[in-house]
Structure formats: structure tokens, C-alpha cells
Protein backbone atom coordinates (compact mmCIF):
# COMPACT_ATOMS: atom_id res chain seq x y z
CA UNK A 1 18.15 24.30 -8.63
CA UNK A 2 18.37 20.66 -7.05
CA UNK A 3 16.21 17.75 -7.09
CA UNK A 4 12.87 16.87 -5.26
CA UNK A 5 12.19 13.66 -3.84
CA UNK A 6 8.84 12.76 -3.93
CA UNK A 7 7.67 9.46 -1.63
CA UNK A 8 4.22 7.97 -1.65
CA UNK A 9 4.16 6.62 1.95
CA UNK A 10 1.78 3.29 1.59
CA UNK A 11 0.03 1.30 4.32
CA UNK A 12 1.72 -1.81 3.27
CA UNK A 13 4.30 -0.32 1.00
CA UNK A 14 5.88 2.52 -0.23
CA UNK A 15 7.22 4.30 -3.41
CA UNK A 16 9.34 7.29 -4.20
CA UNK A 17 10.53 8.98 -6.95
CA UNK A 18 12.81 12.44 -8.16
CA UNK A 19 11.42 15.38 -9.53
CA UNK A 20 13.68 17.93 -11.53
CA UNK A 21 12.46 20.87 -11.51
CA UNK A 22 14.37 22.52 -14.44
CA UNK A 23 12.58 19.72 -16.92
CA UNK A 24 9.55 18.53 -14.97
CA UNK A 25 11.38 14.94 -16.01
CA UNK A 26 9.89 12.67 -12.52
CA UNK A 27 12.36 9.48 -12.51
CA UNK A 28 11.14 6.56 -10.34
CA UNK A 29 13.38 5.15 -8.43
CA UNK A 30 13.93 1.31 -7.94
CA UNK A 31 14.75 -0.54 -5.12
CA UNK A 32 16.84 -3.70 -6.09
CA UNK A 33 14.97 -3.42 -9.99
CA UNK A 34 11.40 -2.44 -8.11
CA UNK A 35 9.14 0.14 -7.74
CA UNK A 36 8.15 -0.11 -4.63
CA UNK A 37 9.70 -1.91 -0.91
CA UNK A 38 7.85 -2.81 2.16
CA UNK A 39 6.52 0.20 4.36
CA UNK A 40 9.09 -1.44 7.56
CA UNK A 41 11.79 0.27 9.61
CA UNK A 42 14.21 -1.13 11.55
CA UNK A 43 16.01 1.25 14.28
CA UNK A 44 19.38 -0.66 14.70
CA UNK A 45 21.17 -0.34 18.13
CA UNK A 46 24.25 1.27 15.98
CA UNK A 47 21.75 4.04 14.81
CA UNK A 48 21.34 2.56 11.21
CA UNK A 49 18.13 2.54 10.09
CA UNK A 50 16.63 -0.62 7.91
CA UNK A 51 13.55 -0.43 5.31
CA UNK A 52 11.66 -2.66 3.88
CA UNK A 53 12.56 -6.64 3.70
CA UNK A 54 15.86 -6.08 4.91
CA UNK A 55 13.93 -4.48 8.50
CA UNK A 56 11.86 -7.72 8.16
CA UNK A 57 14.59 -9.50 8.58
CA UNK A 58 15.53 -7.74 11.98
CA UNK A 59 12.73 -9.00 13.52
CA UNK A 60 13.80 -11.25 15.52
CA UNK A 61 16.70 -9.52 17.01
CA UNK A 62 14.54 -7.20 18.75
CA UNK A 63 10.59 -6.68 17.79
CA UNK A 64 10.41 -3.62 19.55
CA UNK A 65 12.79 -2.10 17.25
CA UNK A 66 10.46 -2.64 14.11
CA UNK A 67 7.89 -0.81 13.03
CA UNK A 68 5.81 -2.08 10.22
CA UNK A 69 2.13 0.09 10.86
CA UNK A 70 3.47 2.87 10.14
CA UNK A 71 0.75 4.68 8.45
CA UNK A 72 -1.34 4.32 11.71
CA UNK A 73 1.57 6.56 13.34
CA UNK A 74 1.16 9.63 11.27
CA UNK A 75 0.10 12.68 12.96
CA UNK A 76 0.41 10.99 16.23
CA UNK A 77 3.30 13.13 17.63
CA UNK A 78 0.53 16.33 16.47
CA UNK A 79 -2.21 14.76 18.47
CA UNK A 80 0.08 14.46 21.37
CA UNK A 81 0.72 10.66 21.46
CA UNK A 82 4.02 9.09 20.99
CA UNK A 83 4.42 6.99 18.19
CA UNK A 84 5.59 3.71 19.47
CA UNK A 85 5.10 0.29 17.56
């Protein structure tokens, strides 16, 4: 059996961590030495996708390509909105 990642989506930021099943062992997992990053994406032109400070720092290249309310976006697609910015 593999691994499970587990991600706690935040409103302002967002942690994840990996679950093995075989041992119950949960390992965080650190971005750059912490626990958590930014809840930000970035949609790059080339299809790469940014998170956290590094999509911050996209910003100006194109605003409408960041998306840092994210939380507010959940569900959306269900209730038949599009989740835009």
C-alpha cells in the first residue's frame, strides 16, 4: 500500500502532511523548513502552477492569474458558479 497525503486547506494558509498507512506514522511536510505556505496560486502562461510566496510574487505579471481567496471558491463549481478570482 502507498502513501496518503493529507492537506489542511486554510483561509490564509495551508498545511499538508503524509499518512502511511502500514504504520499510522503521519510525517509533516515542510515547505523551505515550515509547516505551513501561503494559501496562493499562480496559473503561469506555460501551465506551471505557483503556491504560496513564490505566486505572490507573480502578481504583478498578471493579477488575474492569482488567486489568493481561495477558500471562498470551494464548492462553487457544485453550486454552479465558476470559480474565478
Amino acid at each position: 500500500m502507498g502513501v496518503i497525503a493529507l492537506i489542511d486547506f486554510g483561509a490564509s494558509s495551508t498545511k499538508a502532511a503524509i499518512l502511511h498507512p502500514e504504520t499510522g506514522r503521519v510525517e509533516r511536510v515542510l515547505f523551505k523548513g515550515a509547516p505551513d505556505f501561503l494559501s496562493a496560486i499562480y496559473l503561469a502562461k506555460s501551465g506551471a502552477v505557483l503556491v504560496g510566496n513564490r505566486a505572490i510574487s507573480y502578481r504583478g505579471r498578471n493579477p488575474l492569474r492569482l488567486c489568493t481567496e481561495l477558500k471562498q471558491h470551494v464548492n462553487r463549481e457544485a453550486e454552479g458558479s465558476s470559480a474565478r478570482r
